[in-house]
C-alpha atoms as a PDB file:
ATOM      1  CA  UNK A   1       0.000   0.000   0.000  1.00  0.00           C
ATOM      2  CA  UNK A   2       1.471   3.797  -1.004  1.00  0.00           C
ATOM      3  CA  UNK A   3       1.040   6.415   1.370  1.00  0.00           C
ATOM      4  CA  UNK A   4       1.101   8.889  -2.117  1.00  0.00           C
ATOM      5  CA  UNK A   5       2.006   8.799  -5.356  1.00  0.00           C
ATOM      6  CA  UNK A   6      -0.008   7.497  -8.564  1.00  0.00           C
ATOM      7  CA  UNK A   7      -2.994   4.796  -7.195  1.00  0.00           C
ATOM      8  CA  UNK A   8      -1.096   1.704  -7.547  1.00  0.00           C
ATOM      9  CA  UNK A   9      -2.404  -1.869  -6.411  1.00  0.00           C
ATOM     10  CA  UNK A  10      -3.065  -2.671  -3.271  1.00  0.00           C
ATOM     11  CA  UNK A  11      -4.340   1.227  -2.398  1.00  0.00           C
ATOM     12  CA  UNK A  12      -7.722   1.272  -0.355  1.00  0.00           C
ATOM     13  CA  UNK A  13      -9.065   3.970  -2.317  1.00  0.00           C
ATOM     14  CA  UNK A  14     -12.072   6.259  -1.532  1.00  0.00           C
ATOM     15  CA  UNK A  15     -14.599   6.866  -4.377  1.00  0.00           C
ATOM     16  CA  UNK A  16     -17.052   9.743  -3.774  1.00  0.00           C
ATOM     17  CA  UNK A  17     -20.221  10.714  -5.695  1.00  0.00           C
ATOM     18  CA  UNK A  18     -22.027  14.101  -6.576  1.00  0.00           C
ATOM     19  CA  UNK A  19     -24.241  13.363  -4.082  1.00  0.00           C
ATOM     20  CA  UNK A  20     -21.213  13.030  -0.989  1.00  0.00           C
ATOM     21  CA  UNK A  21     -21.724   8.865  -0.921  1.00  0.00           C
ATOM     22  CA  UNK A  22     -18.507   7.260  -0.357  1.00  0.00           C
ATOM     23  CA  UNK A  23     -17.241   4.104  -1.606  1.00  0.00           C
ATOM     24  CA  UNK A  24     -14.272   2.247  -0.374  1.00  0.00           C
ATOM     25  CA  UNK A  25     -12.195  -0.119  -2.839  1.00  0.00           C
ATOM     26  CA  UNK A  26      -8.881  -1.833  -2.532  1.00  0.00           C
ATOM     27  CA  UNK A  27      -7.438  -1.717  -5.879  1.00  0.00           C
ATOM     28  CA  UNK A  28      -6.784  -4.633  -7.365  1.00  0.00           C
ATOM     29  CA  UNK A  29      -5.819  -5.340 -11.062  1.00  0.00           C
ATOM     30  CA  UNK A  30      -8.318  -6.827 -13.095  1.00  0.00           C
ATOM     31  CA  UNK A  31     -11.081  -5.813 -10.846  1.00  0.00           C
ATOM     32  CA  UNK A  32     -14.223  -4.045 -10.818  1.00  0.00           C
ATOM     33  CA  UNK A  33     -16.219  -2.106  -8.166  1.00  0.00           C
ATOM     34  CA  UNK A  34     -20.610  -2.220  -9.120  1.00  0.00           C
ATOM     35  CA  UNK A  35     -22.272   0.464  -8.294  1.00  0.00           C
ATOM     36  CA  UNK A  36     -25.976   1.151  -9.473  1.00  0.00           C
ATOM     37  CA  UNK A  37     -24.705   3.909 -12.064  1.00  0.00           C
ATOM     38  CA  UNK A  38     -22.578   0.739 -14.093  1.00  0.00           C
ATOM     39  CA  UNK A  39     -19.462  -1.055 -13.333  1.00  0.00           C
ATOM     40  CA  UNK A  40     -15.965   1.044 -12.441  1.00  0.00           C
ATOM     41  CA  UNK A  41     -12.930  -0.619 -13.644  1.00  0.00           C
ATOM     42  CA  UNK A  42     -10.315  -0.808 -11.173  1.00  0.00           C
ATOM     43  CA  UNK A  43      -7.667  -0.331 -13.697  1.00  0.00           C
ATOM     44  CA  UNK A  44      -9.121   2.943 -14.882  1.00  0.00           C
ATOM     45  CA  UNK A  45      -7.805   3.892 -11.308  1.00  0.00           C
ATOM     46  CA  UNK A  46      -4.726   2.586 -11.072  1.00  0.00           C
ATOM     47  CA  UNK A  47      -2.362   5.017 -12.333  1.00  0.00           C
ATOM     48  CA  UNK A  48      -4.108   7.857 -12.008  1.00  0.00           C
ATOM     49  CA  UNK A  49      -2.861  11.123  -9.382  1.00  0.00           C
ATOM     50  CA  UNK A  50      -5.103  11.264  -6.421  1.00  0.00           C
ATOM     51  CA  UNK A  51      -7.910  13.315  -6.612  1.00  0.00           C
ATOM     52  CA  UNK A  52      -8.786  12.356 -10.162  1.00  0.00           C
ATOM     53  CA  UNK A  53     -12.172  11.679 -11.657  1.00  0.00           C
ATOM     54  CA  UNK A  54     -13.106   8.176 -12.584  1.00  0.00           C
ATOM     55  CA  UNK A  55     -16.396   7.745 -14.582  1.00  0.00           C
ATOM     56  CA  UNK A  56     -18.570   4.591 -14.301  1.00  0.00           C
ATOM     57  CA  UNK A  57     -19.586   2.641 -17.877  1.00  0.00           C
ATOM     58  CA  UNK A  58     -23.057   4.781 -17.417  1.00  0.00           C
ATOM     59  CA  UNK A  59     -21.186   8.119 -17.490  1.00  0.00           C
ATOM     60  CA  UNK A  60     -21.458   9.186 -13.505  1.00  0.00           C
ATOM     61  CA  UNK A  61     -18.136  11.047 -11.913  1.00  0.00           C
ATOM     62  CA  UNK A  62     -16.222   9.726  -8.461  1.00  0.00           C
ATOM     63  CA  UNK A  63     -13.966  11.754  -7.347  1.00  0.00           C
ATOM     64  CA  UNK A  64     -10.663   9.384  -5.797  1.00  0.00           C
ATOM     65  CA  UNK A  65      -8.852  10.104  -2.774  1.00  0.00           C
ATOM     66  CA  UNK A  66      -6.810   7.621  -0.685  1.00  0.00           C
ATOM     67  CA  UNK A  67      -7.821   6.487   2.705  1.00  0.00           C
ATOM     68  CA  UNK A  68      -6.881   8.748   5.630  1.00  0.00           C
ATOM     69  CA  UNK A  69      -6.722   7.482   8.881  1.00  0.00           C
ATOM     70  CA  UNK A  70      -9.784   9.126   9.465  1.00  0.00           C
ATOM     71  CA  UNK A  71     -11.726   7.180   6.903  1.00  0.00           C
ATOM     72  CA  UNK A  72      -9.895   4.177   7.724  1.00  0.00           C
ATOM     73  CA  UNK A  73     -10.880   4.159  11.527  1.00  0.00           C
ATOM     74  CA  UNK A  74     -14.610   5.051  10.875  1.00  0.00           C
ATOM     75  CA  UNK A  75     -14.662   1.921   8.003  1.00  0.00           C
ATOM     76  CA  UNK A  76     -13.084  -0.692   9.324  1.00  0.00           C
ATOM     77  CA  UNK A  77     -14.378  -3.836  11.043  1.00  0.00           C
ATOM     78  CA  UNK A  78     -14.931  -3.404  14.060  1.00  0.00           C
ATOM     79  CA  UNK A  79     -15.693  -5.788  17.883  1.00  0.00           C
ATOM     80  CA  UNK A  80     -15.392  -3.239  19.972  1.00  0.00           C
ATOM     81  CA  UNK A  81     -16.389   0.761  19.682  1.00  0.00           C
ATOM     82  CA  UNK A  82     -13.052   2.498  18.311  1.00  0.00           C
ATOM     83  CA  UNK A  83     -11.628   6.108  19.803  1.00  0.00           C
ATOM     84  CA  UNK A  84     -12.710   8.509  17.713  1.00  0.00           C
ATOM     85  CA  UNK A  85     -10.616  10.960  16.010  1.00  0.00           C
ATOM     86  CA  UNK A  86     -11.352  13.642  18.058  1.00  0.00           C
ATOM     87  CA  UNK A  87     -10.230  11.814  21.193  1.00  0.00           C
ATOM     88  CA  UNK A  88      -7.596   9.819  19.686  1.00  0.00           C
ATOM     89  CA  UNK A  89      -6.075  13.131  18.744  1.00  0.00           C
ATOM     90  CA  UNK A  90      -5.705  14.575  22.563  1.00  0.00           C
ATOM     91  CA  UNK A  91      -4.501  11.707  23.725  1.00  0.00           C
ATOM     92  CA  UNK A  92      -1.456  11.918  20.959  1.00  0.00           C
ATOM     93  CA  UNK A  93      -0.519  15.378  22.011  1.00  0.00           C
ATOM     94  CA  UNK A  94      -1.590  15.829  25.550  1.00  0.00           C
ATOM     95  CA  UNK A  95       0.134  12.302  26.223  1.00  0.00           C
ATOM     96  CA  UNK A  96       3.285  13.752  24.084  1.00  0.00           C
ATOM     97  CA  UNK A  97       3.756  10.281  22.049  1.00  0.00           C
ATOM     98  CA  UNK A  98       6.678  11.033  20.392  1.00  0.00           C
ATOM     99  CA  UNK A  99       8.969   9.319  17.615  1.00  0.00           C
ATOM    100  CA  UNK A 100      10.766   6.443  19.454  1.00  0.00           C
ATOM    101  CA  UNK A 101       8.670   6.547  22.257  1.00  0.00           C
ATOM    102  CA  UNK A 102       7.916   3.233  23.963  1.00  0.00           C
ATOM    103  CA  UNK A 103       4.179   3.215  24.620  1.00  0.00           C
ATOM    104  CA  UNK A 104       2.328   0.279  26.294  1.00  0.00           C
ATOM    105  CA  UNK A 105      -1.887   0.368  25.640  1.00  0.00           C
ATOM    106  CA  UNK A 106      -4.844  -1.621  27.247  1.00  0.00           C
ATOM    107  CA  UNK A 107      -7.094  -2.382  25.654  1.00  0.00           C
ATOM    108  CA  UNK A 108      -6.764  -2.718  21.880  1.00  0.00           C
ATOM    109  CA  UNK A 109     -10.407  -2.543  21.017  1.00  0.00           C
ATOM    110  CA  UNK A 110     -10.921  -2.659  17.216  1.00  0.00           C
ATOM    111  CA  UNK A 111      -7.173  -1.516  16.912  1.00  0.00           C
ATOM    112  CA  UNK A 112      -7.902   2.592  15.413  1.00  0.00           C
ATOM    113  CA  UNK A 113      -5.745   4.053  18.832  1.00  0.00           C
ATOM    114  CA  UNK A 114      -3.136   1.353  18.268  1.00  0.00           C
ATOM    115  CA  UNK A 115      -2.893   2.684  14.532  1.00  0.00           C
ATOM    116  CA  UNK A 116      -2.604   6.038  15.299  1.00  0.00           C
ATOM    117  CA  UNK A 117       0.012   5.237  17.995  1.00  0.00           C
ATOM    118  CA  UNK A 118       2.034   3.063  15.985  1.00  0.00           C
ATOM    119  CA  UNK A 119       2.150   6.270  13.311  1.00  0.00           C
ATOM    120  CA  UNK A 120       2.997   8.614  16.278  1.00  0.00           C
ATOM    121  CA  UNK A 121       5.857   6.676  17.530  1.00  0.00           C
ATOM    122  CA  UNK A 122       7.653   5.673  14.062  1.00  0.00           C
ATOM    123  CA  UNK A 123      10.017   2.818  13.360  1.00  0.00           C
ATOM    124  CA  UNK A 124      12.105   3.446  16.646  1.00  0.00           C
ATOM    125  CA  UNK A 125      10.067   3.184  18.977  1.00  0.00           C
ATOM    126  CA  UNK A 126       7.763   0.631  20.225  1.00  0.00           C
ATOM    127  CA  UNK A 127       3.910  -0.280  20.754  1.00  0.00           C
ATOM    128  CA  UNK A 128       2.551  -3.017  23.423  1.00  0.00           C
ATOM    129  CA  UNK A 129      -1.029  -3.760  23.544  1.00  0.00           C
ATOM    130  CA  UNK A 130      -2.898  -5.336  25.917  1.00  0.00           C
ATOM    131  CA  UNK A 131      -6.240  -6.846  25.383  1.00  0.00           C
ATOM    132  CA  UNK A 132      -8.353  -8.995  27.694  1.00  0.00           C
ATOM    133  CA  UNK A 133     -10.821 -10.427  24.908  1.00  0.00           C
ATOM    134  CA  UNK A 134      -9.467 -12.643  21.827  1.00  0.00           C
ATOM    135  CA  UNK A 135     -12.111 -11.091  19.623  1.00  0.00           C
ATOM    136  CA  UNK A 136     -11.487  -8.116  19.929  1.00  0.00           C
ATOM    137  CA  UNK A 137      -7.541  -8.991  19.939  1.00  0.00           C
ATOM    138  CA  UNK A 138      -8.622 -10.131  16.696  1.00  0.00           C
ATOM    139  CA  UNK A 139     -10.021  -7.141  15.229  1.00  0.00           C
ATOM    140  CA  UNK A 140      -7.334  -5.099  16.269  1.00  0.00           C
ATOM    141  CA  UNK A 141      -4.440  -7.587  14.252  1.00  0.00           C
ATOM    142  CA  UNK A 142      -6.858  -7.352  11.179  1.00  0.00           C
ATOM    143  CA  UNK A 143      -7.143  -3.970  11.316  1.00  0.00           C
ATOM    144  CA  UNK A 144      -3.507  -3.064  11.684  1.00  0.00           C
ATOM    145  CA  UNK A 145      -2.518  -5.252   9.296  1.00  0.00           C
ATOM    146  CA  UNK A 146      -4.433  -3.949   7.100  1.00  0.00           C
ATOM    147  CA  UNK A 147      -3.946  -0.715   7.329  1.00  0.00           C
ATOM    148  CA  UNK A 148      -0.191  -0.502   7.246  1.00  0.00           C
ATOM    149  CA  UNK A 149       0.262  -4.055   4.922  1.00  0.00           C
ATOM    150  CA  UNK A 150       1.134  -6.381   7.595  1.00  0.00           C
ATOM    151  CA  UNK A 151       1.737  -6.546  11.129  1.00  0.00           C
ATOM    152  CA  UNK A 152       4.716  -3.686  11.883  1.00  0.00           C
ATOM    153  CA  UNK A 153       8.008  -5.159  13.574  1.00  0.00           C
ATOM    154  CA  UNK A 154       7.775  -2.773  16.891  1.00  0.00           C
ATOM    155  CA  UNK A 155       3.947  -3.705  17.701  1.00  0.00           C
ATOM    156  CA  UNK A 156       3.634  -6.380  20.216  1.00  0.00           C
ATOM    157  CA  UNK A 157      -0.085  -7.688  20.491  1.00  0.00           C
ATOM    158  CA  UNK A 158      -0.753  -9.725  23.915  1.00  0.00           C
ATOM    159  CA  UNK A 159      -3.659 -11.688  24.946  1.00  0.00           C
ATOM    160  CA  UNK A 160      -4.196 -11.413  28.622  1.00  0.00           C
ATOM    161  CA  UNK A 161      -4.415  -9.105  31.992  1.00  0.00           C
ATOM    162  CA  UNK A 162      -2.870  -5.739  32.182  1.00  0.00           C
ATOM    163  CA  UNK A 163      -2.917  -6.614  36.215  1.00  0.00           C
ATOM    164  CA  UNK A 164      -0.191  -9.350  35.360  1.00  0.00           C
ATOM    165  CA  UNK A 165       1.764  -7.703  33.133  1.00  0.00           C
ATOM    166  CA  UNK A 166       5.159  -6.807  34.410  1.00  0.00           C
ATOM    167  CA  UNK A 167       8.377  -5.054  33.450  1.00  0.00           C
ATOM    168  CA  UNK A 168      10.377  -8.115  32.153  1.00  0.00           C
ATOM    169  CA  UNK A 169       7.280  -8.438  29.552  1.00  0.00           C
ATOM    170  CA  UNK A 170       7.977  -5.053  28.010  1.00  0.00           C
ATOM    171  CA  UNK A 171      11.539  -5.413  27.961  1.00  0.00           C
ATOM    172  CA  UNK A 172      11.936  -2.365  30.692  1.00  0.00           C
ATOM    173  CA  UNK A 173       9.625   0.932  31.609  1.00  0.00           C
ATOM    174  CA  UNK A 174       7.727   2.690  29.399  1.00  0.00           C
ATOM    175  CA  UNK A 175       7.550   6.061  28.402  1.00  0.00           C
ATOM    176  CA  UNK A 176       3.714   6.257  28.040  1.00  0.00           C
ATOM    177  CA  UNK A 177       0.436   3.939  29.253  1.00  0.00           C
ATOM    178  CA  UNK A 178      -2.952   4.583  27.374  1.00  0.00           C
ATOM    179  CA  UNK A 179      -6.024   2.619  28.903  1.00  0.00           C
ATOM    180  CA  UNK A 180      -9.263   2.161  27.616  1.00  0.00           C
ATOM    181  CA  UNK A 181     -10.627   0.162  29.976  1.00  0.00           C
ATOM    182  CA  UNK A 182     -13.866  -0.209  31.936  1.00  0.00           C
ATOM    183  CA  UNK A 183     -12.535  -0.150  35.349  1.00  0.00           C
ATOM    184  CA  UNK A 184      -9.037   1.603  34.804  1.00  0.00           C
ATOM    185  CA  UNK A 185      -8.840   2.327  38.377  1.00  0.00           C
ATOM    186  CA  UNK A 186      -8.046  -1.707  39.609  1.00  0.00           C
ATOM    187  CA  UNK A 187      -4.600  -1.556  37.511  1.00  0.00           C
ATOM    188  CA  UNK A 188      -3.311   1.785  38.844  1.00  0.00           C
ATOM    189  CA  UNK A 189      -0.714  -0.064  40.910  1.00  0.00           C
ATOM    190  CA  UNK A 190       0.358  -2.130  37.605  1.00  0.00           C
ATOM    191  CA  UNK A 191       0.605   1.222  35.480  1.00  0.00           C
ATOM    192  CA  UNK A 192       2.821   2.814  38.346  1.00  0.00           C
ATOM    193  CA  UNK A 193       5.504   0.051  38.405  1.00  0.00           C
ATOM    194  CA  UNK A 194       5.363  -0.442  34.671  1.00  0.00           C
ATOM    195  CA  UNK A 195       5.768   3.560  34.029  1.00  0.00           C
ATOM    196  CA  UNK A 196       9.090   5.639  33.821  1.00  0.00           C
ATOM    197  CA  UNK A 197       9.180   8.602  36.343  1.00  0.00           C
ATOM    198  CA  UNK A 198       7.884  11.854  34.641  1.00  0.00           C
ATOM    199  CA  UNK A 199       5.571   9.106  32.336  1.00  0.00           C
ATOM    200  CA  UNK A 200       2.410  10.035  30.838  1.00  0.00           C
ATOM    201  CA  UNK A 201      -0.588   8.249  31.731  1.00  0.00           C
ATOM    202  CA  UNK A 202      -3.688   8.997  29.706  1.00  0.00           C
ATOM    203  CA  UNK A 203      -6.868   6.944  30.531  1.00  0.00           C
ATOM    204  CA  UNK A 204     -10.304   7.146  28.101  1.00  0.00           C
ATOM    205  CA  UNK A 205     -13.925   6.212  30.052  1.00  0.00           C
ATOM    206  CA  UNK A 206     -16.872   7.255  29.443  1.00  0.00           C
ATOM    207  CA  UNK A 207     -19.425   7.444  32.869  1.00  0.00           C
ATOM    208  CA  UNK A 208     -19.085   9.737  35.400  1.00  0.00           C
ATOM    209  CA  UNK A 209     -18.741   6.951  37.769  1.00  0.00           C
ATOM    210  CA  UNK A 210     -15.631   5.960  35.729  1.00  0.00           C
ATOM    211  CA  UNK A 211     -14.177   9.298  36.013  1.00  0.00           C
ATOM    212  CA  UNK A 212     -14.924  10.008  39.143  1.00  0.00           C
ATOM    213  CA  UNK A 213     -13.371   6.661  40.643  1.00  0.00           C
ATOM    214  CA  UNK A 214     -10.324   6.986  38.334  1.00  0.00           C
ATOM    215  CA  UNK A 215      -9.375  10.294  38.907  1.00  0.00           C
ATOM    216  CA  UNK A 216      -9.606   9.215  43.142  1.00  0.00           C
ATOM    217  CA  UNK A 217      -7.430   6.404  42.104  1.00  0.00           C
ATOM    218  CA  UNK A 218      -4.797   8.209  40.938  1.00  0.00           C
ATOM    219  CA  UNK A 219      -4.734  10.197  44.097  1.00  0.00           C
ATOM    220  CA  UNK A 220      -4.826   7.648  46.412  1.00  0.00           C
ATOM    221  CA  UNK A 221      -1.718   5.935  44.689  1.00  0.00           C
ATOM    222  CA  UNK A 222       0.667   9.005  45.565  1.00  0.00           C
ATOM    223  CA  UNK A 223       2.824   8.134  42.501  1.00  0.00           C
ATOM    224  CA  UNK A 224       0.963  10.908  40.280  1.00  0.00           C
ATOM    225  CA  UNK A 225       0.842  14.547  40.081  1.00  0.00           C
ATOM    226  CA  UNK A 226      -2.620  16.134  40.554  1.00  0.00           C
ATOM    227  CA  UNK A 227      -4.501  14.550  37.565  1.00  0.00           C
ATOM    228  CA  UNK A 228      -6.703  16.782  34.778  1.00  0.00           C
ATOM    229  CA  UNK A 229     -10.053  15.419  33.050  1.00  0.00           C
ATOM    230  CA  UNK A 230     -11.678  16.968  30.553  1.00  0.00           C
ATOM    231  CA  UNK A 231     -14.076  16.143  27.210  1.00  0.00           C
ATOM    232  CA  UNK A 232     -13.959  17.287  24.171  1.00  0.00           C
ATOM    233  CA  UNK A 233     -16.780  18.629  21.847  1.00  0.00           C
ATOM    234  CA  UNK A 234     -16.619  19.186  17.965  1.00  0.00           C
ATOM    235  CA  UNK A 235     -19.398  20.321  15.813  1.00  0.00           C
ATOM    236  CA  UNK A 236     -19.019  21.627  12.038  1.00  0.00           C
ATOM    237  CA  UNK A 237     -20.307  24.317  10.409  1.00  0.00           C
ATOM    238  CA  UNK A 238     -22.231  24.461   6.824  1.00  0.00           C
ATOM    239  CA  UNK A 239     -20.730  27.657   5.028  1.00  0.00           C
ATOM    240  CA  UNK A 240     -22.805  28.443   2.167  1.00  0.00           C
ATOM    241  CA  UNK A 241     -22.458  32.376   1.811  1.00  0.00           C
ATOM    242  CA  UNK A 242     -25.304  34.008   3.757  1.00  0.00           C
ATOM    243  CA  UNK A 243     -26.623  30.554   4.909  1.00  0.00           C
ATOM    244  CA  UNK A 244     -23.276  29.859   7.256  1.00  0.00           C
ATOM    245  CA  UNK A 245     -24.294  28.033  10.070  1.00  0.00           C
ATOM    246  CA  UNK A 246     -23.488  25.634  12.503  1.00  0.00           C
ATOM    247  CA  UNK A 247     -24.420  21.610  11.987  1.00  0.00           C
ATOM    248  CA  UNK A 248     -27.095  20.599  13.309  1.00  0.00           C
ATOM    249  CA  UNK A 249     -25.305  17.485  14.301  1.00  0.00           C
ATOM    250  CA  UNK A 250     -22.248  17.517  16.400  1.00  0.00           C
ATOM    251  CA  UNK A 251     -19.753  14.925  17.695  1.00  0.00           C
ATOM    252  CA  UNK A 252     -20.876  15.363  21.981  1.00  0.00           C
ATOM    253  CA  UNK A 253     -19.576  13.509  24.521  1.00  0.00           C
ATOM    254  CA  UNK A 254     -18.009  10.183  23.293  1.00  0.00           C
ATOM    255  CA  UNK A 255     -15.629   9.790  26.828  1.00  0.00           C
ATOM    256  CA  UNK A 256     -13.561  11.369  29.364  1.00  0.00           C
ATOM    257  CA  UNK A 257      -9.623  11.872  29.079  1.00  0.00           C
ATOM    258  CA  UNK A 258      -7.661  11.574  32.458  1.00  0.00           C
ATOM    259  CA  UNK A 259      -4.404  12.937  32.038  1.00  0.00           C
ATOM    260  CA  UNK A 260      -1.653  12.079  35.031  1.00  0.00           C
ATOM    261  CA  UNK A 261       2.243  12.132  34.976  1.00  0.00           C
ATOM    262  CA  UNK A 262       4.467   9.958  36.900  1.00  0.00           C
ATOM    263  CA  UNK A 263       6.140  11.075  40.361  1.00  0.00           C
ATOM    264  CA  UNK A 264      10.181   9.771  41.384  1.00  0.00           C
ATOM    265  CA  UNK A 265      10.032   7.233  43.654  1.00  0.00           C
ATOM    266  CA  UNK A 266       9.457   8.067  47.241  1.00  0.00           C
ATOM    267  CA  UNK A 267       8.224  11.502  46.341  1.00  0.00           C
ATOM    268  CA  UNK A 268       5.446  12.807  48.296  1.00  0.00           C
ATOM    269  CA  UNK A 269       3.229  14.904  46.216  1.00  0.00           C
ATOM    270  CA  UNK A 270       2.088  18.231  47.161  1.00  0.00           C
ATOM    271  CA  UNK A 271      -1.175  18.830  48.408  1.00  0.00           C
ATOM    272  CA  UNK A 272      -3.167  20.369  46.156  1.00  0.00           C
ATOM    273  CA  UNK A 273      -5.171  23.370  47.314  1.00  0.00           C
ATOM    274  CA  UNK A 274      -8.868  23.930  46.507  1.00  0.00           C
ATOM    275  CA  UNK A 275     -11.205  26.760  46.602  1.00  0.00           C
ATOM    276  CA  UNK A 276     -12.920  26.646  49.519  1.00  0.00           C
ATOM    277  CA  UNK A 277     -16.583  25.831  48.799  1.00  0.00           C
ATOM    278  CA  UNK A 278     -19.356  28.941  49.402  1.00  0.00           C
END
């Protein structure tokens, strides 16, 4: 699969109509995508610049684009419900994943965060996922693979408990842990020991309950700074002159993002102070 370039075999390719429909192919030679305006030929494709115009045998126009990760993670098979973009891209900066970082995740889901890691922390560094559920381990090789064209060297997929995972299994501490996990809060211990001092931990739930008990474990391990939560919201706008307005649609509340950062050993952290309640 090319990341750009002329379409060339193997490319998941996104075909769009005049009325906004996508269509996603994997180019293929010989092969033929049927659509209810007539047959597209995938070697009509293949070749071609991206954002060219393909016609189907009965004249109508698709406009072709690659995959981005975006379409990828919103396409792909899926066991469990993926991080969404809009999350997946707070965790990458506020957690600071950085080229040759060594990052260990739990769980793996449908595999769309472990994509986005894997493209965060490059060929030097390293990715170690964690996943309780075989299906859903499943899903998560499948996608990967397909996305990059096989299973990358510096991934390491693991069926089992993060609560038994230890250092010797990850070759050492890690830079970064990411969990998205329904009760987070039970492995805080685990994440502590398996973390470098000055680590990033960055944990995804989605109840209040799970916020509220994760953010309370964190403070009672006194290994973290004071942790941060927060959500975010995105909602598009329709700009059409004199008719700009906002969506009515928008992307709400999909989870919560609890951000934390690793104390030295032995370190007592400083109380945080409050404002005193009226």
């Amino acid at each position: 699969m090319a990341y750009s370039g002329p379409f060339q075999p193997g490319d998941r390719v996104q075909l769009t109509d005049p009325k906004r429909r996508h269509h996603t192919i994997v180019l293929e030679k010989g092969g033929v995508f049927f659509t209810h305006k007539g047959e597209i030929h995938h070697d009509d494709i293949i070749g071609l610049d991206e954002g060219s115009v393909v016609r189907s045998q009965l004249g109508s126009e698709y406009l072709c684009f690659r995959h981005l990760y975006v379409d990828h993670v919103l396409s792909m098979p899926r066991g469990a419900a993926v991080v969404y973009p809009k999350d997946t891209a707070q965790i990458l900066v506020e957690g600071d994943i950085f080229p040759g970082a060594r990052v260990l995740e739990a769980g793996a889901g449908s595999g769309a965060l472990t994509i986005a890691l894997l493209r965060a922390v490059g060929e030097s560094g390293e990715v170690h996922s964690w996943e309780i559920r075989e299906d859903h381990l499943g899903f998560a090789r499948e996608n990967v693979a397909a996305y990059f064209g096989g299973e990358p060297a510096n991934w390491h997929p693991h069926l089992g408990d993060l609560g038994e995972v230890t250092v010797e299994d990850t070759g050492g501490q890690v830079d970064r842990v990411v969990l998205d996990m329904v009760e987070p809060w039970h492995f805080l211990g685990t994440v502590r020991d398996l973390l470098i001092p000055g680590g990033v931990l960055m944990t995804y739930v989605t109840t209040v309950p799970q916020l509220m008990n994760t953010m309370e474990g964190i403070r009672e391990t006194g290994s973290f700074a004071e942790p941060r939560a927060w959500e975010t919201l995105l909602r598009e706008w329709r700009v059409e002159g004199k008719a700009t307005r906002p969506e009515h649609r928008m992307n709400a509340h999909t989870a919560f993002l609890v951000w934390a950062r690793r104390l030295a050993d032995g370190v007592t952290p400083p109380h945080p102070q409050r404002r005193a309640r009226r």
